[in-house]
C-alpha atoms as a PDB file:
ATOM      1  CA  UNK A   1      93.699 -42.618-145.774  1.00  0.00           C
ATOM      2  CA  UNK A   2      91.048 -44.105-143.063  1.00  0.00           C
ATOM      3  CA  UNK A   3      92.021 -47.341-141.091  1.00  0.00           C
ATOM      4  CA  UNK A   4      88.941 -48.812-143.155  1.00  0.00           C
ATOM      5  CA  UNK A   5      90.410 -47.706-146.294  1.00  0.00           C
ATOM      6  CA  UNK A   6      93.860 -49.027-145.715  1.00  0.00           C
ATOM      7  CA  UNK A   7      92.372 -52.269-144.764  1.00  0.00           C
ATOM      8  CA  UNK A   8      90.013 -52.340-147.654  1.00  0.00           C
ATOM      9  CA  UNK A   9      93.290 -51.652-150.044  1.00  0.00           C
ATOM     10  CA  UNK A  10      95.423 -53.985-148.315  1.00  0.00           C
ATOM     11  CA  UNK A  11      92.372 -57.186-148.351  1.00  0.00           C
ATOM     12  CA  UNK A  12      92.181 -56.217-152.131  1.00  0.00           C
ATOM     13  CA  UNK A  13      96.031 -56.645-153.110  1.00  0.00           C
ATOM     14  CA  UNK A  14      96.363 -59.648-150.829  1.00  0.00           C
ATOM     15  CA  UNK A  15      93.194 -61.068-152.604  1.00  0.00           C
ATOM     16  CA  UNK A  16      94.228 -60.748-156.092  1.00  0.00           C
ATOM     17  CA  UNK A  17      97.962 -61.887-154.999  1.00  0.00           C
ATOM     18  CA  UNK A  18      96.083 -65.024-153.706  1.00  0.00           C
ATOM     19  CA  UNK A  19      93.868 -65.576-156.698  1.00  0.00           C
ATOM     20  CA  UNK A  20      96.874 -65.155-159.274  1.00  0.00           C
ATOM     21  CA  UNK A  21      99.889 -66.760-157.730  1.00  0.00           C
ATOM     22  CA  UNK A  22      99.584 -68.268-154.730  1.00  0.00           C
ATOM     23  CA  UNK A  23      96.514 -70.933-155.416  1.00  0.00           C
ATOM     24  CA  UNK A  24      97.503 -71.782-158.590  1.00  0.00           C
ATOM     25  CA  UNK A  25     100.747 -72.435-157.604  1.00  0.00           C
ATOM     26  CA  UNK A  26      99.084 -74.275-154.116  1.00  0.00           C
ATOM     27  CA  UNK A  27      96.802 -76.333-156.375  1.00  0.00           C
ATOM     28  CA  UNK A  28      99.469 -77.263-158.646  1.00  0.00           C
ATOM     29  CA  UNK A  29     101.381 -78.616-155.520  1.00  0.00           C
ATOM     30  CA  UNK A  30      98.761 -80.458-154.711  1.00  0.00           C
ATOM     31  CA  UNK A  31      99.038 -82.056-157.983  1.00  0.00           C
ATOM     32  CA  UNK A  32     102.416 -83.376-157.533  1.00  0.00           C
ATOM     33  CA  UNK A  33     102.229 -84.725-153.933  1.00  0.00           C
ATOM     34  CA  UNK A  34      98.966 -86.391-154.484  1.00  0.00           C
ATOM     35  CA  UNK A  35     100.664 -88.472-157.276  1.00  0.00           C
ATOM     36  CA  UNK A  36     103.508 -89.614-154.690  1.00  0.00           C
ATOM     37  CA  UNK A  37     105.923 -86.390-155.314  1.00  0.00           C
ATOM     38  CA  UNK A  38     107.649 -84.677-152.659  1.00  0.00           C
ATOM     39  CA  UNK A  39     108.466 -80.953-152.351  1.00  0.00           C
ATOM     40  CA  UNK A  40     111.691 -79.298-153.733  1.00  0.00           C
ATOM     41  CA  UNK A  41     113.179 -76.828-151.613  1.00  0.00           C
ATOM     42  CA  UNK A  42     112.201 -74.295-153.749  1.00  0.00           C
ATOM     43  CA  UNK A  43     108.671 -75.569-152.945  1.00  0.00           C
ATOM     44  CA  UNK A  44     109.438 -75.326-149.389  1.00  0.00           C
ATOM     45  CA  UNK A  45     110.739 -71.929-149.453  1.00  0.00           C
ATOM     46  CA  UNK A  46     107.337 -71.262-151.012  1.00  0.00           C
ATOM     47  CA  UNK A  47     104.773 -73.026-148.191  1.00  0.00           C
ATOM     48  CA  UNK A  48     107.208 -70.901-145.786  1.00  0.00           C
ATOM     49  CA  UNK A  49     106.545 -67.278-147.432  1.00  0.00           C
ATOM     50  CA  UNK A  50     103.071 -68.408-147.361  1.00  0.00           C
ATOM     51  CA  UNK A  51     102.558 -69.114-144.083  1.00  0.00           C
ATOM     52  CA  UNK A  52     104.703 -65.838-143.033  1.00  0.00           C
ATOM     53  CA  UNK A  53     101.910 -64.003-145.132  1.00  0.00           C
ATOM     54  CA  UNK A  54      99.031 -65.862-143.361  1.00  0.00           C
ATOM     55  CA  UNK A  55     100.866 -64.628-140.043  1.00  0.00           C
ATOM     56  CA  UNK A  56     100.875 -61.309-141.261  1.00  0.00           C
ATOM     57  CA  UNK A  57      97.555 -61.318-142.667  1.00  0.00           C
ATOM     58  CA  UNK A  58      95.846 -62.338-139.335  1.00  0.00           C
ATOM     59  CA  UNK A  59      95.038 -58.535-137.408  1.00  0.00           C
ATOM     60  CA  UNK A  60      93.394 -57.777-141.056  1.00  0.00           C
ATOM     61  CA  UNK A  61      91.139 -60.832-140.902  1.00  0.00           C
ATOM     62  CA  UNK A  62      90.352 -60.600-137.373  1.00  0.00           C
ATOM     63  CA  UNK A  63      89.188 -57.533-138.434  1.00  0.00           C
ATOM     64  CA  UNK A  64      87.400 -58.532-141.405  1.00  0.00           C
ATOM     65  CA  UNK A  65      85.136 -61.640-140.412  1.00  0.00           C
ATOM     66  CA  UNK A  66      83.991 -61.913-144.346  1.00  0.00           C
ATOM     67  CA  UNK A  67      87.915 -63.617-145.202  1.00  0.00           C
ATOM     68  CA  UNK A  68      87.995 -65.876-142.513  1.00  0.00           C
ATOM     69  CA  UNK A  69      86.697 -68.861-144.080  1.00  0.00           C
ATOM     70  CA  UNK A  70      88.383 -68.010-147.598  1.00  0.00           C
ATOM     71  CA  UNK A  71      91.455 -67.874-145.335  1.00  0.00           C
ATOM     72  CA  UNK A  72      90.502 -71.350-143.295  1.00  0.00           C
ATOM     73  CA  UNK A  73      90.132 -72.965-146.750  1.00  0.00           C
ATOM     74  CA  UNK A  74      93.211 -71.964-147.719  1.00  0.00           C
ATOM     75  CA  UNK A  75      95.282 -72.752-144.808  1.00  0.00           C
ATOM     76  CA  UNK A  76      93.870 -76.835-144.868  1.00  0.00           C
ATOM     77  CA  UNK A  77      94.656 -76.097-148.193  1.00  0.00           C
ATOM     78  CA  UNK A  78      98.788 -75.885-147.190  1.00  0.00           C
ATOM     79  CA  UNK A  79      98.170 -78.328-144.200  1.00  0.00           C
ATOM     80  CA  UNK A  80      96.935 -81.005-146.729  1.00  0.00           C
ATOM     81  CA  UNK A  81      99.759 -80.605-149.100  1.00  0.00           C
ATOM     82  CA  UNK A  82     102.226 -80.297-146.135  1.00  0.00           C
ATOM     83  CA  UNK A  83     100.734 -83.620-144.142  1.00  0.00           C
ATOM     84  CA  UNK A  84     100.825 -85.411-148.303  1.00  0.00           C
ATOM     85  CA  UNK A  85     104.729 -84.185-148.851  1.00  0.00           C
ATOM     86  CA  UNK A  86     105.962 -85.225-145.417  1.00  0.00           C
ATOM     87  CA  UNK A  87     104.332 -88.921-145.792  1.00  0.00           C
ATOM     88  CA  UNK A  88     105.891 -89.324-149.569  1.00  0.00           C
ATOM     89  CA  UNK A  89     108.854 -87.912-148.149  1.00  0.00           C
ATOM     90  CA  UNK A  90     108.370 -90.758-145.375  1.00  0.00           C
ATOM     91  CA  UNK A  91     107.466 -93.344-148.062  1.00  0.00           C
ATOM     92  CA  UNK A  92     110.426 -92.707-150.252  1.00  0.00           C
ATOM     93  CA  UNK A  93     112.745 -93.484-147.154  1.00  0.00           C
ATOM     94  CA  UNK A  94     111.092 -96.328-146.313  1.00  0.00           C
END
């Protein structure tokens, strides 16, 4: 299998992965802290794999110019959810 190939394959799983579980899953996250809900660990565990898969993901979309902005999107996707848990987390201390 070509280098091209491989990547093309790899782009394609990591795609459909995204599509099916991790932005629904993202969005519904969103949900919760945007109503004044903070994150569960199980939650946390979550944003974690996710950013380990970003990190791994990188050499492909350096690669690949065409995901980069699908992948920016994404990533303020986390951050916003993230920045949103941490101040409810804050909040609910207060």
């Amino acid at each position: 299998m070509s280098n091209s190939s491989h990547d093309s394959g790899l782009a394609t799983v990591l795609l459909e992965r995204l599509e099916q579980q991790r932005l629904p899953r993202a969005l519904k996250l969103k949900e919760r802290v945007d109503q004044g809900e903070v994150l569960a660990p199980y939650d946390i565990a979550f944003l974690a794999e996710v950013f380990a898969d970003a990190r791994d993901v990188m050499p492909l979309v350096n690669k690949n110019p065409q995901y980069q902005d699908l992948v920016a999107r994404v990533m303020h996707l986390y951050k916003e959810i993230t920045e949103k848990a941490l101040e409810n987390e804050q909040n609910r201390k207060a």
